[in-house]
PDB file of N, CA and C in Angstrom:
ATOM      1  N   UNK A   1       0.826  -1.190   0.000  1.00  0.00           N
ATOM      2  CA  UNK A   1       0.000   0.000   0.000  1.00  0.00           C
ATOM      3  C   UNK A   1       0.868   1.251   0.000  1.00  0.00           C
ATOM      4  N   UNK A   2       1.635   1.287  -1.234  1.00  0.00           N
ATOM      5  CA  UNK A   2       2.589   2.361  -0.907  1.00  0.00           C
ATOM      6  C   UNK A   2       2.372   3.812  -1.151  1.00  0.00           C
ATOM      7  N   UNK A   3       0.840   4.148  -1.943  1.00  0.00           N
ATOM      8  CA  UNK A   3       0.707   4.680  -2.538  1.00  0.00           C
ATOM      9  C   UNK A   3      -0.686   4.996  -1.300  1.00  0.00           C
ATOM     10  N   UNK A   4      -1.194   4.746  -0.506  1.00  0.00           N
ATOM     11  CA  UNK A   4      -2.024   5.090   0.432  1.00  0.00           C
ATOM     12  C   UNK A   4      -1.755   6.236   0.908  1.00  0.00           C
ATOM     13  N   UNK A   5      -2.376   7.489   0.962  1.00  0.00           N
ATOM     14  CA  UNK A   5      -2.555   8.995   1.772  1.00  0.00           C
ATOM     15  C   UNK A   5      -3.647   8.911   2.471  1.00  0.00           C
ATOM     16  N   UNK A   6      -4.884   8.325   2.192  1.00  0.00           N
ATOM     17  CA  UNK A   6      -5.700   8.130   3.175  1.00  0.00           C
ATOM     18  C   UNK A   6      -6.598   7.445   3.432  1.00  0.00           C
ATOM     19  N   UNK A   7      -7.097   6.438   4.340  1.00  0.00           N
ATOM     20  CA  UNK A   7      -7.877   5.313   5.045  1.00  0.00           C
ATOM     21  C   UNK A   7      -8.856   6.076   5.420  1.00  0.00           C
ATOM     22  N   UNK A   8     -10.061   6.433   4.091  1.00  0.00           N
ATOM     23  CA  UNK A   8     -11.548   7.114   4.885  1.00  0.00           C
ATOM     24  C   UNK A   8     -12.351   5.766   4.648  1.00  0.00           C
ATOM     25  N   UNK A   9     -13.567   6.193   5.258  1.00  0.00           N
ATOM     26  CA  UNK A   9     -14.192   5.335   5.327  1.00  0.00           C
ATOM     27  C   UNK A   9     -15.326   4.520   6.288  1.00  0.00           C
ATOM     28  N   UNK A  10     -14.420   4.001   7.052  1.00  0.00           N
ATOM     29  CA  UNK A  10     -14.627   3.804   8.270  1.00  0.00           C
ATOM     30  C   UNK A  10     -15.893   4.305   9.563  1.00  0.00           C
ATOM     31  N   UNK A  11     -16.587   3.890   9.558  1.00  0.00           N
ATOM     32  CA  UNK A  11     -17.394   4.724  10.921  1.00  0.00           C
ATOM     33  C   UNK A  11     -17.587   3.727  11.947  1.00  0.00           C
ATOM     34  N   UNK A  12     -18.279   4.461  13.016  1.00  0.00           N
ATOM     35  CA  UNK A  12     -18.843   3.936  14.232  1.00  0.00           C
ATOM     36  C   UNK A  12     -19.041   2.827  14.258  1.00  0.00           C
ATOM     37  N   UNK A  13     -18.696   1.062  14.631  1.00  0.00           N
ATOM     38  CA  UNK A  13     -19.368   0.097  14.534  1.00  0.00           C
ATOM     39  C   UNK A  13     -18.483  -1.073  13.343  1.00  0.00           C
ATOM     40  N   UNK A  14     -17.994  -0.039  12.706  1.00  0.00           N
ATOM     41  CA  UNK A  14     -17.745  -1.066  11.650  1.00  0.00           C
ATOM     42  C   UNK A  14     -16.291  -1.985  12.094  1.00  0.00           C
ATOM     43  N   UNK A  15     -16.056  -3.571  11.912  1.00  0.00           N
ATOM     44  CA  UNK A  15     -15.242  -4.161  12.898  1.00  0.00           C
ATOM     45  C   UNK A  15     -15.475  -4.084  14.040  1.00  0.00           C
ATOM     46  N   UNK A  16     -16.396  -4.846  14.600  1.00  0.00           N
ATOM     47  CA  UNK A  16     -16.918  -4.813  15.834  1.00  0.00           C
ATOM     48  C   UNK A  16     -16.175  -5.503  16.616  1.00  0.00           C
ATOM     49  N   UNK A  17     -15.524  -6.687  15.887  1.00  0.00           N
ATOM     50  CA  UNK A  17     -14.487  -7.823  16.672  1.00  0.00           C
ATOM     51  C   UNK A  17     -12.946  -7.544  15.911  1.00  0.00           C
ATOM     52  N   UNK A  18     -12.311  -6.793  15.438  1.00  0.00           N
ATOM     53  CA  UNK A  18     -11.101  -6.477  15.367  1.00  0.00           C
ATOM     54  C   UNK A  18     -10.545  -6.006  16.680  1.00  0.00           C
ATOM     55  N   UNK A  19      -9.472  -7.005  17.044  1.00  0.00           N
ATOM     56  CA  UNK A  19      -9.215  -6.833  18.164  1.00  0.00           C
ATOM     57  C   UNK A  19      -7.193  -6.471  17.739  1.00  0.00           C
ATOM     58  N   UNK A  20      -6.976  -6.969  16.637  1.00  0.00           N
ATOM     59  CA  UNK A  20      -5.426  -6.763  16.076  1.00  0.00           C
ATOM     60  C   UNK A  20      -5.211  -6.034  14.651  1.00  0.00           C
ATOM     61  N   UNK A  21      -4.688  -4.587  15.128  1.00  0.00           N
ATOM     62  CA  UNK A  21      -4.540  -3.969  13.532  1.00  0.00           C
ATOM     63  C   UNK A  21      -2.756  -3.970  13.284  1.00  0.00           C
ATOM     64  N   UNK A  22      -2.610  -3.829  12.165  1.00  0.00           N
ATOM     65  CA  UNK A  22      -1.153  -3.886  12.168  1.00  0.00           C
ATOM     66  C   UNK A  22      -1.171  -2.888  10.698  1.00  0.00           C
ATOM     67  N   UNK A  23      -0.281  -1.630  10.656  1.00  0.00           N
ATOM     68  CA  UNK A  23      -0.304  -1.110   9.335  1.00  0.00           C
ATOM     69  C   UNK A  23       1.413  -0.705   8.959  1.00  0.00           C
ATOM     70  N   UNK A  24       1.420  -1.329   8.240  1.00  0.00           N
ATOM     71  CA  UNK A  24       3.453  -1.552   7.763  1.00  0.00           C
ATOM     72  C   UNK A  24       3.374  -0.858   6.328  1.00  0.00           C
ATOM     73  N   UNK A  25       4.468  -0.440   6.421  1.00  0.00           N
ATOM     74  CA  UNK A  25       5.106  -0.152   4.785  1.00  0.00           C
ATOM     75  C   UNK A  25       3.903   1.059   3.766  1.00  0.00           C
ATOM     76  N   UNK A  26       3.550   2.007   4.471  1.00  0.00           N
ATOM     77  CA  UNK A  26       2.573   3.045   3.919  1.00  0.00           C
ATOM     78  C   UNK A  26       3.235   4.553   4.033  1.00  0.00           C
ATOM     79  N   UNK A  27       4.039   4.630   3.321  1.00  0.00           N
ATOM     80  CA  UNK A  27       4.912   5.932   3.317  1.00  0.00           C
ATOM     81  C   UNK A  27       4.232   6.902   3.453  1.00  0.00           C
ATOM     82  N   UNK A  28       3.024   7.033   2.825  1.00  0.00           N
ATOM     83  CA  UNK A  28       2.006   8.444   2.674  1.00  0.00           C
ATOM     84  C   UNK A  28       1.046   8.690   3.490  1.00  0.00           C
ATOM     85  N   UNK A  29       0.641   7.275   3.980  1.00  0.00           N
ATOM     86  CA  UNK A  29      -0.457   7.707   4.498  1.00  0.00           C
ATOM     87  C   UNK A  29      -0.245   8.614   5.856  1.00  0.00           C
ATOM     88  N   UNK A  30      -1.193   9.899   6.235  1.00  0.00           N
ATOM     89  CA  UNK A  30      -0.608  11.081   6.757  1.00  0.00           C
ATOM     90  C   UNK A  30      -1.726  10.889   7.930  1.00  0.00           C
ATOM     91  N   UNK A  31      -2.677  10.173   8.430  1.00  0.00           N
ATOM     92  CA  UNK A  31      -3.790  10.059   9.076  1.00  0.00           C
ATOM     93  C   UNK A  31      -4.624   8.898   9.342  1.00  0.00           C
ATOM     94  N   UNK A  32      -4.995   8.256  10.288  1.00  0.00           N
ATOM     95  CA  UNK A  32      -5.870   7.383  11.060  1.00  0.00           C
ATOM     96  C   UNK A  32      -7.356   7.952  11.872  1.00  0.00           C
ATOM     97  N   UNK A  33      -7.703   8.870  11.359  1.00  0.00           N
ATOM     98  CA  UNK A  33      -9.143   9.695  12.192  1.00  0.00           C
ATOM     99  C   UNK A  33      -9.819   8.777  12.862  1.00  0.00           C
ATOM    100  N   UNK A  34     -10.174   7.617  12.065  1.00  0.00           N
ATOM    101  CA  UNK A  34     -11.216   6.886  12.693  1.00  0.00           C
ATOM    102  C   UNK A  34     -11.094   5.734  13.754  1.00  0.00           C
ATOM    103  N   UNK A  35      -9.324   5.690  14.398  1.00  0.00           N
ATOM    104  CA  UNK A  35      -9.304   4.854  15.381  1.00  0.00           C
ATOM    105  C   UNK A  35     -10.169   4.313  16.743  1.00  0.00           C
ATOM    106  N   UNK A  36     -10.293   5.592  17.144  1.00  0.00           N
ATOM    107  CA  UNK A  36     -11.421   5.739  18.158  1.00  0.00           C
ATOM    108  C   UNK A  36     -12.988   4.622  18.553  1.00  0.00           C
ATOM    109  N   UNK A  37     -13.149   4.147  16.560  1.00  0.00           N
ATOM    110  CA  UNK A  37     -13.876   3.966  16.303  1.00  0.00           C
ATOM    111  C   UNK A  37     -13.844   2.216  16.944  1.00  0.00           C
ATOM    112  N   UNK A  38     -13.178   1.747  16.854  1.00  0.00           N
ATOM    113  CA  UNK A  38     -12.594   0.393  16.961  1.00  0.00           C
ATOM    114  C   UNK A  38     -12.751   0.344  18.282  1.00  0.00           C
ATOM    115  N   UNK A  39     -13.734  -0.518  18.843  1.00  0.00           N
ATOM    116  CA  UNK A  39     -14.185  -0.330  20.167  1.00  0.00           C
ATOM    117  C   UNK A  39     -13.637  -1.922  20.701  1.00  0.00           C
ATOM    118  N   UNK A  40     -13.240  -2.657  19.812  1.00  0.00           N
ATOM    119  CA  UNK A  40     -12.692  -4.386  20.336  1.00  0.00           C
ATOM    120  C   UNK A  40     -11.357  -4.184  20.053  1.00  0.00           C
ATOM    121  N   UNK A  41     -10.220  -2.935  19.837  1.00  0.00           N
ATOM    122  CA  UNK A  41      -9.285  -3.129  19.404  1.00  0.00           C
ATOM    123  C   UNK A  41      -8.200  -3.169  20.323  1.00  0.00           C
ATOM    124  N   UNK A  42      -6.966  -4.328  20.842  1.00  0.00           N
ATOM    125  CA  UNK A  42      -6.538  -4.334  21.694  1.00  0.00           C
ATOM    126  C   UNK A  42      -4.883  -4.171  21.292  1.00  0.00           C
ATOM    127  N   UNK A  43      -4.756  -4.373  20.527  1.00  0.00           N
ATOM    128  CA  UNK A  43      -3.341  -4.862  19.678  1.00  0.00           C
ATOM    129  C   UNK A  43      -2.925  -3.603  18.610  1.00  0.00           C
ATOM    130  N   UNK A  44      -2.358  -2.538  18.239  1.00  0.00           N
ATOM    131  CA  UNK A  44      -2.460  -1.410  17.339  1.00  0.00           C
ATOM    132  C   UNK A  44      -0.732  -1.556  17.225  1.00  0.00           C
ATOM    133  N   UNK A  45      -0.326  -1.850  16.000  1.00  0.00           N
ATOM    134  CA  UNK A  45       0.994  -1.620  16.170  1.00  0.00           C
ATOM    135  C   UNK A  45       0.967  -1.432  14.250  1.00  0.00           C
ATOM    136  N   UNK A  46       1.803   0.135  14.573  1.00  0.00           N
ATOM    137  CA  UNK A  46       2.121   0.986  13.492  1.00  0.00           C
ATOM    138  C   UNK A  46       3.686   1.166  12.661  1.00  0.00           C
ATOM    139  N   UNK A  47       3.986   0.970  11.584  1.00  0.00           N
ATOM    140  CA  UNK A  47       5.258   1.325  11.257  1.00  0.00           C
ATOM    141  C   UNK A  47       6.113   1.080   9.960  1.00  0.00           C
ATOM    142  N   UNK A  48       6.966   2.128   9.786  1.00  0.00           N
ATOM    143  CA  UNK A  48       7.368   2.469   8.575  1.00  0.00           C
ATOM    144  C   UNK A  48       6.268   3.316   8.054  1.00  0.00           C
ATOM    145  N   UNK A  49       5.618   4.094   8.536  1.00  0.00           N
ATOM    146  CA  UNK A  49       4.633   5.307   7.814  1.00  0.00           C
ATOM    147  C   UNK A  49       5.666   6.534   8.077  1.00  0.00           C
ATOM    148  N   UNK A  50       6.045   7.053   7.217  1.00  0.00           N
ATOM    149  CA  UNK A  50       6.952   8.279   7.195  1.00  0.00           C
ATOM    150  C   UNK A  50       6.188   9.426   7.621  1.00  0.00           C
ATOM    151  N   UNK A  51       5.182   9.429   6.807  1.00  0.00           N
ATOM    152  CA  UNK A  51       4.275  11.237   6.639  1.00  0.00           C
ATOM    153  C   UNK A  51       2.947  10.671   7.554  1.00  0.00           C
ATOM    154  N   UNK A  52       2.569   9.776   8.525  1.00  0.00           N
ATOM    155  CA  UNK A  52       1.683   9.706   9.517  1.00  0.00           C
ATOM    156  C   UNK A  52       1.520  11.048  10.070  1.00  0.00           C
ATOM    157  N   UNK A  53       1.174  11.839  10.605  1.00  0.00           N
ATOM    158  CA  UNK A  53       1.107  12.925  11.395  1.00  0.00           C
ATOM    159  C   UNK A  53      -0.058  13.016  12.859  1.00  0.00           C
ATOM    160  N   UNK A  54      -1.061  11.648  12.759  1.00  0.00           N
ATOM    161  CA  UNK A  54      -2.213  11.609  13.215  1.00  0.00           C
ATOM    162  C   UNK A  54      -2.877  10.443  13.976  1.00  0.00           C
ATOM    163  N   UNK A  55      -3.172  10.125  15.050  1.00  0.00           N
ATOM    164  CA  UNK A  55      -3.760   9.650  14.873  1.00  0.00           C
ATOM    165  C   UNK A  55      -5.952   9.746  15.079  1.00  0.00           C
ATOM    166  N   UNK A  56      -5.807  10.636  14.821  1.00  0.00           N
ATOM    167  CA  UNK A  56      -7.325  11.186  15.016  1.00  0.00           C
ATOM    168  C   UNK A  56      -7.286  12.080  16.317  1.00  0.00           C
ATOM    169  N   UNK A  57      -8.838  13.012  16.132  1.00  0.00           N
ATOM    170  CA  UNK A  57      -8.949  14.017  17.440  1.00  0.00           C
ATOM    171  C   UNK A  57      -9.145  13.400  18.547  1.00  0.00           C
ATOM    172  N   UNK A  58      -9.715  12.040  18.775  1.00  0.00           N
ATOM    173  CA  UNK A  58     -10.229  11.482  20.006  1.00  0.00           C
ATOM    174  C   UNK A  58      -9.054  10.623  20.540  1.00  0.00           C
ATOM    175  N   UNK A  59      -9.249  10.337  21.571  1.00  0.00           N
ATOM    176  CA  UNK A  59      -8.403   9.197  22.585  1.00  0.00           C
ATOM    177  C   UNK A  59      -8.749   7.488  21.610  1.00  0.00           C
ATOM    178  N   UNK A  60      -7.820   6.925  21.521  1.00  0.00           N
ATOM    179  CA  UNK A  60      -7.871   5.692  21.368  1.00  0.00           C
ATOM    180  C   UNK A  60      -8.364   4.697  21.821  1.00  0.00           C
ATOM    181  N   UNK A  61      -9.014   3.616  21.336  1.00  0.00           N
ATOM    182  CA  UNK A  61     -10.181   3.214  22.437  1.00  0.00           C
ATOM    183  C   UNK A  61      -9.853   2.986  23.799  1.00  0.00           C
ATOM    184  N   UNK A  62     -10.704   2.500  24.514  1.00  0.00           N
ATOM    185  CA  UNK A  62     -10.649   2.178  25.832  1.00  0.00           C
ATOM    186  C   UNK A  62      -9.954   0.701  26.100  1.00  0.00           C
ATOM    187  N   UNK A  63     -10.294  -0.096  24.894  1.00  0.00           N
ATOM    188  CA  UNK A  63      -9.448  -1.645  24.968  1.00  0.00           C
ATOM    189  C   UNK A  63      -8.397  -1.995  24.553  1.00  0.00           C
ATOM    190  N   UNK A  64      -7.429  -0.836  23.948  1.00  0.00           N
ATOM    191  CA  UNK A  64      -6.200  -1.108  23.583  1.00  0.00           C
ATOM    192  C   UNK A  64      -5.639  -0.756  24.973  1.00  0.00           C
ATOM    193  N   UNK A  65      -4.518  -1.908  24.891  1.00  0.00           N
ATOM    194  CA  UNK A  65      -3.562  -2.697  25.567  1.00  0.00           C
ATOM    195  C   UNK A  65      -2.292  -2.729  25.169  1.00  0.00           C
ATOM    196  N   UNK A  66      -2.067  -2.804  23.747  1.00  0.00           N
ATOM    197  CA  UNK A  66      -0.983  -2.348  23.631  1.00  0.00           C
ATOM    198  C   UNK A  66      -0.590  -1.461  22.195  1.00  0.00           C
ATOM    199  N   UNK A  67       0.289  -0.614  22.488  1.00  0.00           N
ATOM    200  CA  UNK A  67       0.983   0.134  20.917  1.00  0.00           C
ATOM    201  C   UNK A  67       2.338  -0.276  21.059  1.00  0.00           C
ATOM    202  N   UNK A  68       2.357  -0.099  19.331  1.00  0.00           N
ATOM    203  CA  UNK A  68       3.893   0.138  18.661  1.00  0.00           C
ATOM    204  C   UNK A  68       3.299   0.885  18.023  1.00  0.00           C
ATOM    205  N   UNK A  69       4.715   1.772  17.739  1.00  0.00           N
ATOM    206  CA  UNK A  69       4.922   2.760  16.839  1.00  0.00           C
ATOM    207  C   UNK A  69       6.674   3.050  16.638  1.00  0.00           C
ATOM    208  N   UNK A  70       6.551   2.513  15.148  1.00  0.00           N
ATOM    209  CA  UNK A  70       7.978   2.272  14.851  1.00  0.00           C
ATOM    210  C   UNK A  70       8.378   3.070  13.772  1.00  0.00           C
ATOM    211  N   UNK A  71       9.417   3.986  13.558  1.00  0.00           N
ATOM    212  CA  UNK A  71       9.864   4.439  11.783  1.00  0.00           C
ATOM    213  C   UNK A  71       8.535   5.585  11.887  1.00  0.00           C
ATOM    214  N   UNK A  72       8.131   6.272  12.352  1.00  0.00           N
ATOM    215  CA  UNK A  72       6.705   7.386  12.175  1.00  0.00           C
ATOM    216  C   UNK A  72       7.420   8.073  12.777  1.00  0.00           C
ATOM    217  N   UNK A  73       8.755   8.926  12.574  1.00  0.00           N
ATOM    218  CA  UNK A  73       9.325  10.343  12.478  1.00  0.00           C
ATOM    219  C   UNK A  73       8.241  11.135  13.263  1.00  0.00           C
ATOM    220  N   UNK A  74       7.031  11.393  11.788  1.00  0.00           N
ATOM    221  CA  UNK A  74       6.652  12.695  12.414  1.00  0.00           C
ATOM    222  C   UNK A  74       5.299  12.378  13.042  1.00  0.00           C
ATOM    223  N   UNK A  75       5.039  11.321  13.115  1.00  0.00           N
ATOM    224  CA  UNK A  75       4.061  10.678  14.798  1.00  0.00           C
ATOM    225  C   UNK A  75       4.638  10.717  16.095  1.00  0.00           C
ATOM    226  N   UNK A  76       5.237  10.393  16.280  1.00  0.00           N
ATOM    227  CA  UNK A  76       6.609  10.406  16.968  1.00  0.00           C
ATOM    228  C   UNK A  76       6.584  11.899  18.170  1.00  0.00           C
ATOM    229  N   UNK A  77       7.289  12.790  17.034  1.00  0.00           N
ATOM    230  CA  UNK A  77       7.348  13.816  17.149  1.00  0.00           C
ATOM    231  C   UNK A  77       5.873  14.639  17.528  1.00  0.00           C
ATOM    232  N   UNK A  78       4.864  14.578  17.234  1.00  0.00           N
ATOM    233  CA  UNK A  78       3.529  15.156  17.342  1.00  0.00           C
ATOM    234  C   UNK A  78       3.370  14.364  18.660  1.00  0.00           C
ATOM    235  N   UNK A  79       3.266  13.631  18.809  1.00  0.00           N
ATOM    236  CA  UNK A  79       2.941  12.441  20.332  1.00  0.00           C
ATOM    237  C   UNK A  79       4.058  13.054  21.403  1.00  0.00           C
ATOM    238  N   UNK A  80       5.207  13.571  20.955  1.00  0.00           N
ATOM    239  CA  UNK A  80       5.975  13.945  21.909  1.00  0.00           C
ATOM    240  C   UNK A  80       5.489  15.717  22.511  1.00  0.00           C
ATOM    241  N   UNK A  81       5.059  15.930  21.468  1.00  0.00           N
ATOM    242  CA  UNK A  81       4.894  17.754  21.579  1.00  0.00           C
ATOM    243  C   UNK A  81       3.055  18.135  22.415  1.00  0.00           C
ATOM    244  N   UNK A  82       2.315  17.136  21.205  1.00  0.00           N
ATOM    245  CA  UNK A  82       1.006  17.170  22.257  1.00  0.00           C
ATOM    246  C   UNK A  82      -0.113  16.279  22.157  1.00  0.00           C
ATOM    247  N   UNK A  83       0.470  15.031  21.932  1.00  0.00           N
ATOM    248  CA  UNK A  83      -0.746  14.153  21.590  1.00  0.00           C
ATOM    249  C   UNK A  83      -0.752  12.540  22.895  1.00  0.00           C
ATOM    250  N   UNK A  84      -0.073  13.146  23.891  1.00  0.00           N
ATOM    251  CA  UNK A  84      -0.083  12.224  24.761  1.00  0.00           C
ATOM    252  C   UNK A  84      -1.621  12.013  25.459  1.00  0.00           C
ATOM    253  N   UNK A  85      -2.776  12.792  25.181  1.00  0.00           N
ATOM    254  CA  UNK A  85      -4.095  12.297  25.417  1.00  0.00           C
ATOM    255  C   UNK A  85      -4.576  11.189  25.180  1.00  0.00           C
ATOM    256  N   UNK A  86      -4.089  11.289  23.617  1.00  0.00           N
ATOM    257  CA  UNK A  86      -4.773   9.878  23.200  1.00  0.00           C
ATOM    258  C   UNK A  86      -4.060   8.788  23.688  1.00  0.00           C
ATOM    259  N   UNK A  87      -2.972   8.628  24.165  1.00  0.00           N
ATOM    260  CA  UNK A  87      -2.226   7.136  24.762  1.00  0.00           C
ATOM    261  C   UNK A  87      -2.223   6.935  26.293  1.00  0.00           C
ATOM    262  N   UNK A  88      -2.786   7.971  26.853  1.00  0.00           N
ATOM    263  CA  UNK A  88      -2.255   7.602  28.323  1.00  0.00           C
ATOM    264  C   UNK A  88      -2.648   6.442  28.946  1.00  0.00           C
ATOM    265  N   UNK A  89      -3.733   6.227  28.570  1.00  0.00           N
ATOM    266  CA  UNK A  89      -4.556   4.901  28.976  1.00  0.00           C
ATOM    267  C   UNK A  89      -4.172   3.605  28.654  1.00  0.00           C
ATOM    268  N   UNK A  90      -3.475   3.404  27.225  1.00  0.00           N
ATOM    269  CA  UNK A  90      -2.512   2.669  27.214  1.00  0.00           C
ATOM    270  C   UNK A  90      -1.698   1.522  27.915  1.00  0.00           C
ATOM    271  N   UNK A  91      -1.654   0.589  28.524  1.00  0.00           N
ATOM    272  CA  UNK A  91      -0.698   0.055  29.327  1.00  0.00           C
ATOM    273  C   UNK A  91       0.561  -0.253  28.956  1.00  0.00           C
ATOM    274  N   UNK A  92       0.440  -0.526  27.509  1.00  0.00           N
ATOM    275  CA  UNK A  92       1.986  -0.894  27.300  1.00  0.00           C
ATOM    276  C   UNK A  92       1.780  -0.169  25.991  1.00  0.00           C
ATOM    277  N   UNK A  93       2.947   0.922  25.639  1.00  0.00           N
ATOM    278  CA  UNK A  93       3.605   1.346  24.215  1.00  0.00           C
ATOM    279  C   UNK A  93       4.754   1.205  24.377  1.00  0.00           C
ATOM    280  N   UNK A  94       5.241   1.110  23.023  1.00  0.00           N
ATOM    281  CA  UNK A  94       6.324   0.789  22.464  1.00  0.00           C
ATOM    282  C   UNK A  94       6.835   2.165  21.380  1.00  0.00           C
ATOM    283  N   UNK A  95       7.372   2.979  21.773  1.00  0.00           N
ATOM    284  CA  UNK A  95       7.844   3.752  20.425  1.00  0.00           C
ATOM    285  C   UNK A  95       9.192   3.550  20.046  1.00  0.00           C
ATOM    286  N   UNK A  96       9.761   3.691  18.654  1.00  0.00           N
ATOM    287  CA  UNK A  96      11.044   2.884  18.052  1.00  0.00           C
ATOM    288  C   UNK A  96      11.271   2.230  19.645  1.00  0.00           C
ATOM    289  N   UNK A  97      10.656   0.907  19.409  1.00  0.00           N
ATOM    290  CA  UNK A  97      11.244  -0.215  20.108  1.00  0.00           C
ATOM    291  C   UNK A  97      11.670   0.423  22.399  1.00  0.00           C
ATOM    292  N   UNK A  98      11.260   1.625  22.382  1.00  0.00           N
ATOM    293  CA  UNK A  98      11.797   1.631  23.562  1.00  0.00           C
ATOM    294  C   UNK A  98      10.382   2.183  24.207  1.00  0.00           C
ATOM    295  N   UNK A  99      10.409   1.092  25.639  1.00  0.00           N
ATOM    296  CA  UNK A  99       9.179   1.011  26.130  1.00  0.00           C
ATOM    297  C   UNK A  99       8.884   2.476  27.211  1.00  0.00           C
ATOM    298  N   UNK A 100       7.936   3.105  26.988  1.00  0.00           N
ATOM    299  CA  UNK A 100       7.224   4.522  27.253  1.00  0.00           C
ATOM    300  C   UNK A 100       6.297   4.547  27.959  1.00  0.00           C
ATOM    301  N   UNK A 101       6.499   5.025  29.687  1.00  0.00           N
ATOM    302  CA  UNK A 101       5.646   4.816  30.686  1.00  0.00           C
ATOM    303  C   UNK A 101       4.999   6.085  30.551  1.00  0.00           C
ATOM    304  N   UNK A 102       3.507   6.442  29.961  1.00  0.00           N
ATOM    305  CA  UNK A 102       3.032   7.831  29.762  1.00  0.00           C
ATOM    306  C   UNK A 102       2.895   8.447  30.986  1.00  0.00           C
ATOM    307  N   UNK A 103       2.518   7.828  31.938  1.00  0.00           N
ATOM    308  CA  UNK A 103       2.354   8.388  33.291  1.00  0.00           C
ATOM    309  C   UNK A 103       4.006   9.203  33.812  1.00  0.00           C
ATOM    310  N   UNK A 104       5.357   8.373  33.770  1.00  0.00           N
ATOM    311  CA  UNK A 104       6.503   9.391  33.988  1.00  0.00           C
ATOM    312  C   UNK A 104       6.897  10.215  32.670  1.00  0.00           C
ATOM    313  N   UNK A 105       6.627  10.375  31.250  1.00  0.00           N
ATOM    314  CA  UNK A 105       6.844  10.988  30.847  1.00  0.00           C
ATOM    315  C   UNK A 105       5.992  12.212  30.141  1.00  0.00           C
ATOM    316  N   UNK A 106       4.439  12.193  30.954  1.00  0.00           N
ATOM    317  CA  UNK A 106       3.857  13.605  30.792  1.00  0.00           C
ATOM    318  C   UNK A 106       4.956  14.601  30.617  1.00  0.00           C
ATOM    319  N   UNK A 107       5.580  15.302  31.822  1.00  0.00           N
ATOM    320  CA  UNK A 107       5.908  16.048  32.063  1.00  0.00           C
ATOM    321  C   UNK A 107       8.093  17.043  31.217  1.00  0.00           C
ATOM    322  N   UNK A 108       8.516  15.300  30.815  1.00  0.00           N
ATOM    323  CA  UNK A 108       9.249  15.570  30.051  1.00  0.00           C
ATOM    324  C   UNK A 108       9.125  15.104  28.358  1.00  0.00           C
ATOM    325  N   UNK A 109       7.907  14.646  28.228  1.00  0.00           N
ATOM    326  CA  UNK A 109       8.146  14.441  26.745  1.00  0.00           C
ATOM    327  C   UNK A 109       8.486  13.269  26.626  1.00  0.00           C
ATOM    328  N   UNK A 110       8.223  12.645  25.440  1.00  0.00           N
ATOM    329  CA  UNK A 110       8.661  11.075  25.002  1.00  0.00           C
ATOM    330  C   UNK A 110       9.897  10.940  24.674  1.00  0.00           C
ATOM    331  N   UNK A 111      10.919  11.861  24.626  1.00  0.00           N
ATOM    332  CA  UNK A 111      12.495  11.558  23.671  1.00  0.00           C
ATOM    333  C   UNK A 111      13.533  11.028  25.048  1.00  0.00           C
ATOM    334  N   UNK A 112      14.028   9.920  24.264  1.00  0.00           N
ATOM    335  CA  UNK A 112      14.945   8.889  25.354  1.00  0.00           C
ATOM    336  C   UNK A 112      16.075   8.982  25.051  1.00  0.00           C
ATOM    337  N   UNK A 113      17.251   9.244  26.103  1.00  0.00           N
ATOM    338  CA  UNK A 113      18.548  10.054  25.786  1.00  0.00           C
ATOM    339  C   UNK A 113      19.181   8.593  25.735  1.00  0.00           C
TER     340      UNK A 113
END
């Protein structure tokens, strides 16, 4: 899907039992709006999206358990500056491979020296 910029579509309900998404190798695509939507989703692991910038206005569901987010530069970067809403709930993320307790790093940001 190399040629993907954007995954519309999607609403309220639809995948009711997706509980594992996995999205690899999508250079373009710049946005995920409708995560939120995925109310069985427990498993979300993202990577190699270069131009991601997003993952939607709302918090991520309530049943994810775990993230990756790998190679997403400028996700990354946006999650570090102001998008720690949507993950706090989270129990386990993973960004490039190094594990991210949102609760100690509110206050300094996601970047690991």
């Amino acid at each position: 899907m190399h040629g993907l910029r954007e995954w519309s579509g999607v609403v309220n309900g639809d995948f009711p039992c997706l509980s594992l998404l996995v999205i690899r190798r999508c250079p373009k695509l710049v946005a995920l709006e409708w995560l939120s939507y995925l109310c069985s989703l427990e498993n979300l692991e993202i990577s190699d999206c270069e131009e991601i910038l997003s993952l939607g206005k709302e918090k991520l569901p309530s049943s994810l358990e775990y993230l990756s987010i790998t190679e997403c530069p400028k996700l990354k970067e946006k999650l570090d500056a102001s998008g720690l809403f949507q993950i706090d709930h989270v129990p386990f993320i993973l960004i490039d491979l190094v594990k991210i307790s949102v609760k100690d790093e509110e206050d300094k940001g996601l970047s690991q020296s």
